[in-house]
N, C-alpha and C. Protein backbone atom coordinates (compact mmCIF):
# COMPACT_ATOMS: atom_id res chain seq x y z
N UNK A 1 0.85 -1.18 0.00
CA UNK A 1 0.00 0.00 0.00
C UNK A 1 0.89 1.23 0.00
N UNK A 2 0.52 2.20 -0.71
CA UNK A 2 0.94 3.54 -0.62
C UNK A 2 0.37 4.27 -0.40
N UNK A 3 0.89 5.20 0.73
CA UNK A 3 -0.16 6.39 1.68
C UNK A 3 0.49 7.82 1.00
N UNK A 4 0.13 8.44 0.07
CA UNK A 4 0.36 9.51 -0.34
C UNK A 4 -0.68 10.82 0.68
N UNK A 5 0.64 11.15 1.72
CA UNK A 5 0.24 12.13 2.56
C UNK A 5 1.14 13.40 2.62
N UNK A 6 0.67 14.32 3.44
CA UNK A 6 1.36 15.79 4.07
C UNK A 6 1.60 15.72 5.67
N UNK A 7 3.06 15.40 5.89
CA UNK A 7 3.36 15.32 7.44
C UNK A 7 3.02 16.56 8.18
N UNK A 8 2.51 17.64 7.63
CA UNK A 8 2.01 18.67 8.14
C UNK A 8 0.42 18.27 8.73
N UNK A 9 -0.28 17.53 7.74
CA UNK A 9 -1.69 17.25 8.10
C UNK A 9 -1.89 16.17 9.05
N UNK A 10 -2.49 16.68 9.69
CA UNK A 10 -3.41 15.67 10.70
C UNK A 10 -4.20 14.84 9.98
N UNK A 11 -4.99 14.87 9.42
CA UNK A 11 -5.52 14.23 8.68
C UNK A 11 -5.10 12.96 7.78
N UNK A 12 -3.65 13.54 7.37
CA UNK A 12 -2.85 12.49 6.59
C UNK A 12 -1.98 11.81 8.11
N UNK A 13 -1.68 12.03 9.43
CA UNK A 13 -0.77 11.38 10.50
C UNK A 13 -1.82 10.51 10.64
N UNK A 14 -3.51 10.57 10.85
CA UNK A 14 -4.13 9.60 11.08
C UNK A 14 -4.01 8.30 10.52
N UNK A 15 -4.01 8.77 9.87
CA UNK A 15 -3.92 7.01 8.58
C UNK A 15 -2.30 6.55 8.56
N UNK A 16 -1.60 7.01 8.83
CA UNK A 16 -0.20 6.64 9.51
C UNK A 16 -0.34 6.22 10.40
N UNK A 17 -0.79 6.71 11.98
CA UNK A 17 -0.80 6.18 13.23
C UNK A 17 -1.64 5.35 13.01
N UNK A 18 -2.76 4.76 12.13
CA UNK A 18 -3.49 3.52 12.33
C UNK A 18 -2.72 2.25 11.54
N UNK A 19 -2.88 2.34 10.26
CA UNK A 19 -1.69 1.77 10.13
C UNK A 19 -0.25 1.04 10.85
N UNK A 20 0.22 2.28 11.16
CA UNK A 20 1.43 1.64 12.16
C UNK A 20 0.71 0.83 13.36
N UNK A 21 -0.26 1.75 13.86
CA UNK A 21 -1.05 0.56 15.03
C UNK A 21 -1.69 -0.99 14.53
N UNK A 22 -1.60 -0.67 13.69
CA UNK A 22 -2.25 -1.97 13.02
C UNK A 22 -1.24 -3.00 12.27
N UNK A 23 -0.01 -2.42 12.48
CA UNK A 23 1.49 -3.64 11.41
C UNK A 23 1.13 -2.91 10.21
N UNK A 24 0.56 -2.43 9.45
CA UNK A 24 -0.09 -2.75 8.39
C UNK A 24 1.32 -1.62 7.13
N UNK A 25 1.77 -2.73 6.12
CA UNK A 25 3.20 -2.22 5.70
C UNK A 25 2.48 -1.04 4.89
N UNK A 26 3.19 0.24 4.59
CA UNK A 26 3.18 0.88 3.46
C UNK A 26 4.35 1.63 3.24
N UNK A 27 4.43 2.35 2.29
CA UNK A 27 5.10 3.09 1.84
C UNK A 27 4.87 4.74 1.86
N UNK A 28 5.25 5.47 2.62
CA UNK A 28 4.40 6.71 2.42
C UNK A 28 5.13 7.68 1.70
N UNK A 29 4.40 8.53 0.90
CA UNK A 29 4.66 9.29 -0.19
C UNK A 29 4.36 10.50 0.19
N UNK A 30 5.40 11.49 0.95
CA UNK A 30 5.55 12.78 1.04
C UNK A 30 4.65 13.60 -0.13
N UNK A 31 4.13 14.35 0.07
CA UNK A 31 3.13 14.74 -1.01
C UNK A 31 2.56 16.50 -0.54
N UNK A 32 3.09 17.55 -1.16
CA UNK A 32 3.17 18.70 0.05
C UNK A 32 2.07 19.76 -0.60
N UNK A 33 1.65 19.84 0.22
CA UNK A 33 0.27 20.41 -0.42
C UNK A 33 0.88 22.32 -0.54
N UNK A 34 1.32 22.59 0.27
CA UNK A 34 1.78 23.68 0.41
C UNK A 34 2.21 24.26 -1.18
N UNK A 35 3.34 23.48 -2.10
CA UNK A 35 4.06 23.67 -3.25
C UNK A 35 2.44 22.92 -4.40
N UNK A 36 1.74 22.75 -3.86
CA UNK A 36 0.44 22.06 -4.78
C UNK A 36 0.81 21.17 -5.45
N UNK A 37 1.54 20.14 -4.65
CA UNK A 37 1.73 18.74 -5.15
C UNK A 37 0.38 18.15 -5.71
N UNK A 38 -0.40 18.00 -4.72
CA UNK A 38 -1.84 17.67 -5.22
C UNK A 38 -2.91 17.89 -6.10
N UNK A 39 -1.63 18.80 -6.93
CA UNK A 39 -2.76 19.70 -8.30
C UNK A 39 -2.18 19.07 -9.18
N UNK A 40 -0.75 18.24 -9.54
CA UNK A 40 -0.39 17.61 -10.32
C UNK A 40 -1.60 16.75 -10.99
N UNK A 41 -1.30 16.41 -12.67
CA UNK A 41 -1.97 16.13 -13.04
C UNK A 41 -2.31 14.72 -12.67
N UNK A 42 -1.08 13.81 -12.38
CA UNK A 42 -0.65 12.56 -12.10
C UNK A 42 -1.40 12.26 -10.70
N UNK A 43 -1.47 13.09 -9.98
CA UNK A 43 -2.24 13.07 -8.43
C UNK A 43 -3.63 13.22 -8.75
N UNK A 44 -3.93 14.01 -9.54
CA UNK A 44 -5.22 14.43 -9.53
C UNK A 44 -6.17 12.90 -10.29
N UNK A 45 -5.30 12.15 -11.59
CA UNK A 45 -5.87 11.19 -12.11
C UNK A 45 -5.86 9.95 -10.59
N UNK A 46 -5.40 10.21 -9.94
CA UNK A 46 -5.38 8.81 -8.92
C UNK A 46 -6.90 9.24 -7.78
N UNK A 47 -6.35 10.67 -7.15
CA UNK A 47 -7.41 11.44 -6.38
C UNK A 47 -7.94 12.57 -7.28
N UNK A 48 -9.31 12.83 -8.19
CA UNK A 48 -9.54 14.13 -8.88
C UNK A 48 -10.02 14.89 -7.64
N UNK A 49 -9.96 15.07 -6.39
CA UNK A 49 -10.79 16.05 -5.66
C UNK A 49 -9.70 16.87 -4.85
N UNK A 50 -8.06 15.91 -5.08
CA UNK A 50 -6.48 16.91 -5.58
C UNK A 50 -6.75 17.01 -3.62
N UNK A 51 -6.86 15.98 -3.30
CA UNK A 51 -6.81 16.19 -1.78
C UNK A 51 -5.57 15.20 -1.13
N UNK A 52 -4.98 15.39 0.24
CA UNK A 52 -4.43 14.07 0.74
C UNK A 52 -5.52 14.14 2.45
N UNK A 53 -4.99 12.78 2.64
CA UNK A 53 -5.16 11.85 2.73
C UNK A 53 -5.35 10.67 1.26
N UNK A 54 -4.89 9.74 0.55
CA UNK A 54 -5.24 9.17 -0.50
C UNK A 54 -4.27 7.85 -0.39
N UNK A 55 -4.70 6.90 -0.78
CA UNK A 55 -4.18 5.31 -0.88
C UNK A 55 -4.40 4.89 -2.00
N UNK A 56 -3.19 3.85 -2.09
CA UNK A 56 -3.43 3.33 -3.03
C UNK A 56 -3.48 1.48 -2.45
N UNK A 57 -4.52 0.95 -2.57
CA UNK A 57 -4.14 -0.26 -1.95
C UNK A 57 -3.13 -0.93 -2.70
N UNK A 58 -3.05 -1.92 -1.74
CA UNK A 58 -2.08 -3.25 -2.63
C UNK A 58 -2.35 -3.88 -3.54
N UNK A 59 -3.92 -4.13 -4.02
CA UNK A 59 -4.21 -3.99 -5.08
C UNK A 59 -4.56 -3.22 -6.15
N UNK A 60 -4.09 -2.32 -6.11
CA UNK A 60 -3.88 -1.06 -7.21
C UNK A 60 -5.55 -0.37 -6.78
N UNK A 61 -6.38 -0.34 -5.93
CA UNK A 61 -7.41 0.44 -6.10
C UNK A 61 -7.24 1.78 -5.37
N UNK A 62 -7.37 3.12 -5.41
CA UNK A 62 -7.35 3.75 -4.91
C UNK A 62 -8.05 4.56 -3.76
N UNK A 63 -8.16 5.15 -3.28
CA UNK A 63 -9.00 5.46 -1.49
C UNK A 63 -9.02 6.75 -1.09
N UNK A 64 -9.58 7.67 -0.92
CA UNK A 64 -9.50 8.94 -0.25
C UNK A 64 -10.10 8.92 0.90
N UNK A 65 -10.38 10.40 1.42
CA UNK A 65 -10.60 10.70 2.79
C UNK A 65 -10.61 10.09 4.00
N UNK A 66 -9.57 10.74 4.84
CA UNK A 66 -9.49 10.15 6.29
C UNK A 66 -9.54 8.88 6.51
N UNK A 67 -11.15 9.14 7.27
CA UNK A 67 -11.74 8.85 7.87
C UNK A 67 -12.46 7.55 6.87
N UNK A 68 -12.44 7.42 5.95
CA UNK A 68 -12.74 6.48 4.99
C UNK A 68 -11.88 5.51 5.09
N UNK A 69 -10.56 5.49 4.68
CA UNK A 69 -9.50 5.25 4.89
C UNK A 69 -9.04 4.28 6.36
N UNK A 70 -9.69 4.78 7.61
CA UNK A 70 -9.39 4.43 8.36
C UNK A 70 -10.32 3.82 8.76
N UNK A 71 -11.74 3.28 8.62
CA UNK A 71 -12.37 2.24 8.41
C UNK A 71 -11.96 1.31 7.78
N UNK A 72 -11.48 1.47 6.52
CA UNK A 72 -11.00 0.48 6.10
C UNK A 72 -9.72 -0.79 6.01
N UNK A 73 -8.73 0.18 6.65
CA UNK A 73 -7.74 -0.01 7.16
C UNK A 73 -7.98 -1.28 8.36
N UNK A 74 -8.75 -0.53 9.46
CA UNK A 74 -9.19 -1.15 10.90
C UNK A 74 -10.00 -2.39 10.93
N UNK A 75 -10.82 -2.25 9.57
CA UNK A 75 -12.02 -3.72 9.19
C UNK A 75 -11.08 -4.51 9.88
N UNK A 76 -12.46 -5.51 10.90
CA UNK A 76 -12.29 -6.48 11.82
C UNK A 76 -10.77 -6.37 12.80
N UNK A 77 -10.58 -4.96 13.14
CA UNK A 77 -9.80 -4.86 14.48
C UNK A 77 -10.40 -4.50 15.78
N UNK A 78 -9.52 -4.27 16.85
CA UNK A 78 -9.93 -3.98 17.98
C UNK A 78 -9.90 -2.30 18.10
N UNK A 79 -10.16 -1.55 16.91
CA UNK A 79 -10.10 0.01 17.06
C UNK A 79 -11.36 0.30 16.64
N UNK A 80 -12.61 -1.26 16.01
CA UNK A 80 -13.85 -0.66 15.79
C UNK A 80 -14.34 -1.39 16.42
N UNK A 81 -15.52 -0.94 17.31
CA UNK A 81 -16.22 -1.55 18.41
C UNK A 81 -16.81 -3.00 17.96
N UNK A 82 -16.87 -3.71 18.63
CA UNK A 82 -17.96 -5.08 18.36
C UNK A 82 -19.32 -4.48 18.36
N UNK A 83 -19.60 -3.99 19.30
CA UNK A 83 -20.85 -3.94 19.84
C UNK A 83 -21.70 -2.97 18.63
N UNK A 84 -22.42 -3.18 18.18
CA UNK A 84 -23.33 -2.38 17.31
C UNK A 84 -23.60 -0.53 17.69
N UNK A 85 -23.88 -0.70 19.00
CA UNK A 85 -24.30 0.58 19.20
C UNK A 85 -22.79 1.70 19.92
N UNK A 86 -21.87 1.00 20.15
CA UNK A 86 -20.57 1.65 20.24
C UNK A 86 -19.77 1.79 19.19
N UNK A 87 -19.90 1.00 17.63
CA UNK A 87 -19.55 1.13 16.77
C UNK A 87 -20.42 2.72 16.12
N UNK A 88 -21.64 2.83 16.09
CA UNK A 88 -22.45 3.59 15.97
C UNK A 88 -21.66 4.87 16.62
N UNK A 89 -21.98 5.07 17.81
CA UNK A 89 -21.18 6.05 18.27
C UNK A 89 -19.57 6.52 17.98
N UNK A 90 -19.28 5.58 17.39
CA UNK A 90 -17.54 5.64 17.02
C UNK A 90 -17.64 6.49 15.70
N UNK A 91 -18.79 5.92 15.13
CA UNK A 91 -18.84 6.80 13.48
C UNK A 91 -19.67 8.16 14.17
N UNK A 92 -20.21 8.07 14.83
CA UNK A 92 -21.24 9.65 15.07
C UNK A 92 -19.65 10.54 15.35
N UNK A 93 -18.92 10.18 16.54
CA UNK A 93 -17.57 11.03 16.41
C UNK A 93 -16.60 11.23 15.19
N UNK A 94 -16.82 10.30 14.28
CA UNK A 94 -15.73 10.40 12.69
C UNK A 94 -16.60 11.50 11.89
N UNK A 95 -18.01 11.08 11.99
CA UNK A 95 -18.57 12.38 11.23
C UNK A 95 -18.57 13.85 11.81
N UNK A 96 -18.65 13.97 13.22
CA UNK A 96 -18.87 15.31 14.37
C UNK A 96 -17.06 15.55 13.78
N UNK A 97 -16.59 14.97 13.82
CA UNK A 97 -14.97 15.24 13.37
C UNK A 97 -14.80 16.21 12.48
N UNK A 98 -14.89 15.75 11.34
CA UNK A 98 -14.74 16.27 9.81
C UNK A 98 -16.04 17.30 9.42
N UNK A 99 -17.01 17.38 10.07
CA UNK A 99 -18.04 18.61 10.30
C UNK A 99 -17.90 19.35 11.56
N UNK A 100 -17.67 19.37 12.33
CA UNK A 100 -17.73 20.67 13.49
C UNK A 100 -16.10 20.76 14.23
N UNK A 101 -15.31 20.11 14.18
CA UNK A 101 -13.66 20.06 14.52
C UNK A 101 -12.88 20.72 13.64
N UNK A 102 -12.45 19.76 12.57
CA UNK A 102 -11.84 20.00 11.93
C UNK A 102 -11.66 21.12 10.63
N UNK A 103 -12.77 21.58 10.42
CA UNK A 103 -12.67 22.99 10.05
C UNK A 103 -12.99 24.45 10.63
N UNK A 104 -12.37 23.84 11.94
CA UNK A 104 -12.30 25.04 12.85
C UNK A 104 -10.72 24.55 13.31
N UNK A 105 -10.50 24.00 14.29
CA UNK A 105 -9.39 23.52 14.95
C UNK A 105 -8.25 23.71 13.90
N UNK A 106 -8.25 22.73 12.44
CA UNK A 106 -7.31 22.95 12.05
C UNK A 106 -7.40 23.75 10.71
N UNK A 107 -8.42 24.36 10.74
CA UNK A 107 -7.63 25.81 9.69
C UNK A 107 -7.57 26.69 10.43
N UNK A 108 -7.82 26.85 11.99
CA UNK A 108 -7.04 27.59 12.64
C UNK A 108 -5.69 27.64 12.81
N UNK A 109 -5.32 26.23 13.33
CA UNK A 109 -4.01 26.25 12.99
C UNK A 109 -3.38 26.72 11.44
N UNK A 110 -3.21 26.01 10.56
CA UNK A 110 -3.18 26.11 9.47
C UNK A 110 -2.87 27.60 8.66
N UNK A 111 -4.12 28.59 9.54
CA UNK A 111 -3.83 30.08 8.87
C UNK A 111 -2.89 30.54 9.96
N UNK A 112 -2.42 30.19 10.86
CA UNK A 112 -1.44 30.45 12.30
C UNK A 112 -0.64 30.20 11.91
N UNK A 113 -0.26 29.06 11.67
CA UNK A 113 0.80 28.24 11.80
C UNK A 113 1.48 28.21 9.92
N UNK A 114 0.90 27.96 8.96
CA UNK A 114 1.15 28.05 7.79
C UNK A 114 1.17 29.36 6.86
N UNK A 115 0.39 29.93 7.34
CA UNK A 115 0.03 31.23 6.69
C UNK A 115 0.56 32.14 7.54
N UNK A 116 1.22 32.16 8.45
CA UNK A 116 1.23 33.35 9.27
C UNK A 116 0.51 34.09 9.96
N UNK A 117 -0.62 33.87 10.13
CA UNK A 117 -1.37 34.88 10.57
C UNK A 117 -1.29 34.99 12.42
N UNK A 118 -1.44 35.82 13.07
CA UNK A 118 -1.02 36.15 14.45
C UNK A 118 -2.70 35.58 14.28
N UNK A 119 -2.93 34.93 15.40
CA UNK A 119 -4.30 34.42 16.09
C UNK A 119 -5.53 35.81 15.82
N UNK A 120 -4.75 36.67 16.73
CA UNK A 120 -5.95 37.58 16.65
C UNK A 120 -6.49 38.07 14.67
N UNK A 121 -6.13 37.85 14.13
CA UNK A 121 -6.02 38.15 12.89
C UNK A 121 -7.09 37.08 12.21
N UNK A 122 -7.46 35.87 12.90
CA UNK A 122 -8.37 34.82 12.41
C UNK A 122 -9.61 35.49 12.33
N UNK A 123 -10.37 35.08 11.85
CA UNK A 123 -11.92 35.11 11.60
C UNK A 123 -12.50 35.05 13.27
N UNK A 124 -12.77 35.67 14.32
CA UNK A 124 -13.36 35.39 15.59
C UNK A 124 -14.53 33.83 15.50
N UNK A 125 -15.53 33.56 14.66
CA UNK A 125 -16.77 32.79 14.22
C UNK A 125 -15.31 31.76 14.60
N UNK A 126 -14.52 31.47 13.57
CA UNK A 126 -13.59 30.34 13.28
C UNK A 126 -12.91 29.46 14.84
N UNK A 127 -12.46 30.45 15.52
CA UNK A 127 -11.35 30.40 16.77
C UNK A 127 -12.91 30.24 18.01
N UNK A 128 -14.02 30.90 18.07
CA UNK A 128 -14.90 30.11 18.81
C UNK A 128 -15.84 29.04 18.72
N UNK A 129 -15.33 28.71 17.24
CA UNK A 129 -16.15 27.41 16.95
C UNK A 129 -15.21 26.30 17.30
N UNK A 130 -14.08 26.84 17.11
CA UNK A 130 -12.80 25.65 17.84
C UNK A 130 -12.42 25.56 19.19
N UNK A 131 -13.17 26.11 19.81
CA UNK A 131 -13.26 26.20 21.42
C UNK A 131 -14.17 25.31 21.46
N UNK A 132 -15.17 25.80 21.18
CA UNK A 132 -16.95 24.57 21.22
C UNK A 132 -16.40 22.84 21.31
N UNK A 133 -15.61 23.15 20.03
CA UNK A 133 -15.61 22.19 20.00
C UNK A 133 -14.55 21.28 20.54
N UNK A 134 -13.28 21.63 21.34
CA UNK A 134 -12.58 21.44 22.63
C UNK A 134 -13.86 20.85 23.33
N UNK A 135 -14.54 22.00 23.97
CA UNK A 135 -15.52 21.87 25.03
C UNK A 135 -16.01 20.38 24.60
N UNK A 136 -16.72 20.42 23.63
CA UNK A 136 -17.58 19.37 23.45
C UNK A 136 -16.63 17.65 23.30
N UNK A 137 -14.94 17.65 23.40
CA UNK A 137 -14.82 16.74 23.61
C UNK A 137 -14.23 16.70 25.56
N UNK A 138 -14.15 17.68 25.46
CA UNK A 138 -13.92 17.60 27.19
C UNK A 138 -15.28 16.97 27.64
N UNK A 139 -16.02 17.73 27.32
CA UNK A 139 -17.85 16.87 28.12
C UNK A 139 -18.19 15.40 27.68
N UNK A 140 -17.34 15.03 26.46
CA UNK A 140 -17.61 13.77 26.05
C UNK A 140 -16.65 12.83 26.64
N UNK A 141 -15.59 13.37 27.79
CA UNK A 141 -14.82 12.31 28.44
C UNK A 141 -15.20 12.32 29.61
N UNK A 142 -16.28 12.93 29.75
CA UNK A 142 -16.71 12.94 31.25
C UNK A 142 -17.32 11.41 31.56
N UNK A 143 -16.27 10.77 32.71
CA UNK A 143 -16.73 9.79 32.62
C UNK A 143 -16.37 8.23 31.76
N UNK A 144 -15.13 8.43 31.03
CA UNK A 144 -14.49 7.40 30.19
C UNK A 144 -13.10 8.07 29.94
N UNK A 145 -12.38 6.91 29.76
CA UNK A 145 -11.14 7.09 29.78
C UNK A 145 -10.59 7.75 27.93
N UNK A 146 -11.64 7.09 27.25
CA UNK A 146 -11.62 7.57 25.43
C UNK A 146 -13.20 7.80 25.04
N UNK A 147 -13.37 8.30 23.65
CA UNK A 147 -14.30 8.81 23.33
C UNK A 147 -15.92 7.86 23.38
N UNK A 148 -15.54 6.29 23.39
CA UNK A 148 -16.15 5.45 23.30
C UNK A 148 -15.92 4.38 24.39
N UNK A 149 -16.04 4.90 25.68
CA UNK A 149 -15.86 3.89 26.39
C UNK A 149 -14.28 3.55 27.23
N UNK A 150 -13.79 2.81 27.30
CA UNK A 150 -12.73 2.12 28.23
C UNK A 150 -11.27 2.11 27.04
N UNK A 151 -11.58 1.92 25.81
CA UNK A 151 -10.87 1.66 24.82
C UNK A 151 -10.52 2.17 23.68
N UNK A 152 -9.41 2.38 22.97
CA UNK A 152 -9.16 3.30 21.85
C UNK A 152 -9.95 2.42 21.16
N UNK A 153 -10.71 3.48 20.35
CA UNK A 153 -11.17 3.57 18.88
C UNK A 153 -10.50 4.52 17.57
N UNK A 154 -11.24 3.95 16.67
CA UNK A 154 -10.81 5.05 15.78
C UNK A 154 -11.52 6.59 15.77
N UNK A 155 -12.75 6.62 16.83
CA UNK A 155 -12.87 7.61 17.09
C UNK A 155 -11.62 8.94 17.75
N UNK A 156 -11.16 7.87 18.41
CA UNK A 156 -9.84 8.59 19.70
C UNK A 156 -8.73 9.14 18.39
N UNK A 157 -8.19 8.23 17.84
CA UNK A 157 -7.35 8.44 16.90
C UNK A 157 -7.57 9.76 15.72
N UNK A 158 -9.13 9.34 15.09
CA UNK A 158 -9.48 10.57 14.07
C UNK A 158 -9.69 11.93 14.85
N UNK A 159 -9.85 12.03 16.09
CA UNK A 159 -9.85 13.35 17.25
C UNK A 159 -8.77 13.68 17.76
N UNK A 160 -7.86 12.88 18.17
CA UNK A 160 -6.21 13.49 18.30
C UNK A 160 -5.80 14.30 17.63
N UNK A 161 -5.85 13.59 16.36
CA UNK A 161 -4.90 14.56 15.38
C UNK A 161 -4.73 15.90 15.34
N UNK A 162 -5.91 16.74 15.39
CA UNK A 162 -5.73 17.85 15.11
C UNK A 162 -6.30 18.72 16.68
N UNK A 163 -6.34 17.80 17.51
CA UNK A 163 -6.61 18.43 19.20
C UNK A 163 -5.26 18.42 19.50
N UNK A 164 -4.32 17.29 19.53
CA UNK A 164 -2.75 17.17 19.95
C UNK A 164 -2.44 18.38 19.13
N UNK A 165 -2.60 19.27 18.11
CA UNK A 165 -1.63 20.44 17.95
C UNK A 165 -2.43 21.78 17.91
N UNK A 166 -3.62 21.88 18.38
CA UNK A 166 -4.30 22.75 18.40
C UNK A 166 -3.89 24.09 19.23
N UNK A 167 -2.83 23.88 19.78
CA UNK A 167 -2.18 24.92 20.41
C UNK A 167 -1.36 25.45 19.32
N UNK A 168 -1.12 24.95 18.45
CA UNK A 168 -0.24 25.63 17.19
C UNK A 168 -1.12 26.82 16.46
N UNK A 169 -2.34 26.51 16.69
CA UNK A 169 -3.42 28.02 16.35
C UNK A 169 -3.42 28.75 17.15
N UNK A 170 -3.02 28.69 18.27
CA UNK A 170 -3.22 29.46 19.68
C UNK A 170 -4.27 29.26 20.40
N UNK A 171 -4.97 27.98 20.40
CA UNK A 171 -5.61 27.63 21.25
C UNK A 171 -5.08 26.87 22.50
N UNK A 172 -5.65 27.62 23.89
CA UNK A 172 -4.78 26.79 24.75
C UNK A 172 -5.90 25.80 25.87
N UNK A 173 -5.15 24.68 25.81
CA UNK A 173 -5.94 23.31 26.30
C UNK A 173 -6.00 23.43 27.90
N UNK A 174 -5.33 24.72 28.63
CA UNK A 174 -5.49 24.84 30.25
C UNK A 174 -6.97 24.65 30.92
N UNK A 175 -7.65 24.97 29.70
CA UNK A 175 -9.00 24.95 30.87
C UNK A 175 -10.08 23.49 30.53
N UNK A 176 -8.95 23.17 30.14
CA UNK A 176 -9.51 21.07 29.51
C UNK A 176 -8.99 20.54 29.68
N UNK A 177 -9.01 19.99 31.11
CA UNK A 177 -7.87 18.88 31.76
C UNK A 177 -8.03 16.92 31.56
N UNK A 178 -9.81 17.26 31.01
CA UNK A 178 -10.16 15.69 30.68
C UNK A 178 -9.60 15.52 29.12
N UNK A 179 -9.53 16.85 27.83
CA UNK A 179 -8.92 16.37 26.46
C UNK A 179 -7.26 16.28 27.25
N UNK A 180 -6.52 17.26 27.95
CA UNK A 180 -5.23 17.09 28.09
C UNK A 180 -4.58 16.04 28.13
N UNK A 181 -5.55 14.79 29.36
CA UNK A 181 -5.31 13.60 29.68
C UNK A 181 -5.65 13.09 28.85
N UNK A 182 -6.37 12.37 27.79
CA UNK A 182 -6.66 11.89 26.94
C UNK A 182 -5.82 11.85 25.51
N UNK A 183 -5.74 12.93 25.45
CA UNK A 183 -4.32 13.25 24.83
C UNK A 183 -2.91 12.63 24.93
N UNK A 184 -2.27 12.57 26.06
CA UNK A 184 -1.72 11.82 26.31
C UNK A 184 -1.71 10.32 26.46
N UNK A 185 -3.22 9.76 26.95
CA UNK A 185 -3.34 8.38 27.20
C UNK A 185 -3.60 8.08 25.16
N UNK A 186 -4.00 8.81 24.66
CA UNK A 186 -4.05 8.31 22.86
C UNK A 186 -2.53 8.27 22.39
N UNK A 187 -2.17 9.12 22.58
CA UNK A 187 -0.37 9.17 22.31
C UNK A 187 0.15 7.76 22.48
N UNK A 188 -0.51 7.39 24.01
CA UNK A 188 0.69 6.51 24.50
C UNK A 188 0.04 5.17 23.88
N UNK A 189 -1.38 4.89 23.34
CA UNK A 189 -1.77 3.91 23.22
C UNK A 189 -1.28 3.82 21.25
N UNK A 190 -0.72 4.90 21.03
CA UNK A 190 -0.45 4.97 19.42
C UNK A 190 1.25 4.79 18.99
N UNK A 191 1.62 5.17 20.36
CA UNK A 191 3.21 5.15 20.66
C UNK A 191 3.41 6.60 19.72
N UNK A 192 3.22 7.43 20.18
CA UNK A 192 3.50 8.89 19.10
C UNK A 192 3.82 9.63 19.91
């Protein structure tokens, strides 16, 4: 398999850290979105939507997004719940992810951290929708050690990514001591 990613993206470390959690061999293909690697024409015929995250399996078929990706990857592991209705909840967090997180959290970072921009300079809407949504995983550990219970999922994993550097936007995690810990206990269960 070949993981054509951006070590800058969270998005693309996910499917790395599952992977590696999982043995699972590939090859990964530096791919920098920054210089618009992903507009190549050659990228675009494999992925036309010129995005990374993107695979290519071992049998030559190809794969985009995330969180797609990392279902598929995980089929019949211990990172997707048995149980029907904790599996359920594992995907309600992959979708709450990629709709209310991640285009706050990390194009905050992103215009901070990549673009330059000094924090105060963000869109205000942007930087308190990425608080919310801190909040809303602090209230969702109330009470469990990961997002789903006792045990990493791929929920825990697709929510790290871009919470572990969310201080690179200038968001600071002091007043969220249940994501802080969690944070760390995903790290250590990913070895990262």
């Amino acid at each position: 398999m070949r993981i054509y990613g951006d070590s800058i993206s969270g998005n693309c470390l996910k499917v790395k850290w599952t992977a590696d959690k999982l043995g699972i061999p590939y090859e990964w293909v530096e791919t920098d979105v920054l210089k618009a690697e992903t507009r190549t024409p050659e990228f675009l015929a494999m992925n036309p939507a010129g995005q990374v995250p993107a695979v290519i399996l071992d049998d030559g078929r190809p794969l985009a997004q995330s969180n797609a990706i990392l279902l598929h990857l995980a089929e019949g592991s211990n990172l997707i719940p048995a149980d029907a209705y904790d599996r359920a909840r594992m995907l309600e967090w992959l979708f709450w992810e990629q709709y209310s997180h991640e285009p706050y959290v990390a194009v905050v970072r992103f215009q901070v951290r990549y673009l330059g921009k000094a924090p105060s300079e963000v869109e205000p809407r942007l930087v308190e929708r990425g608080y919310g949504a801190i909040q809303r995983l602090e209230d969702g550990l109330a009470g469990s050690s990961f997002l789903v219970g006792e045990a990493l999922t791929l929920a825990d994993v697709s929510l790290v990514a871009y919470t572990r550097m969310a201080h690179e936007g200038g968001f600071d995690l002091a007043a969220y001591p249940k994501v802080r810990a969690w944070i760390e206990r995903v790290d250590r269960a990913l070895g990262i």
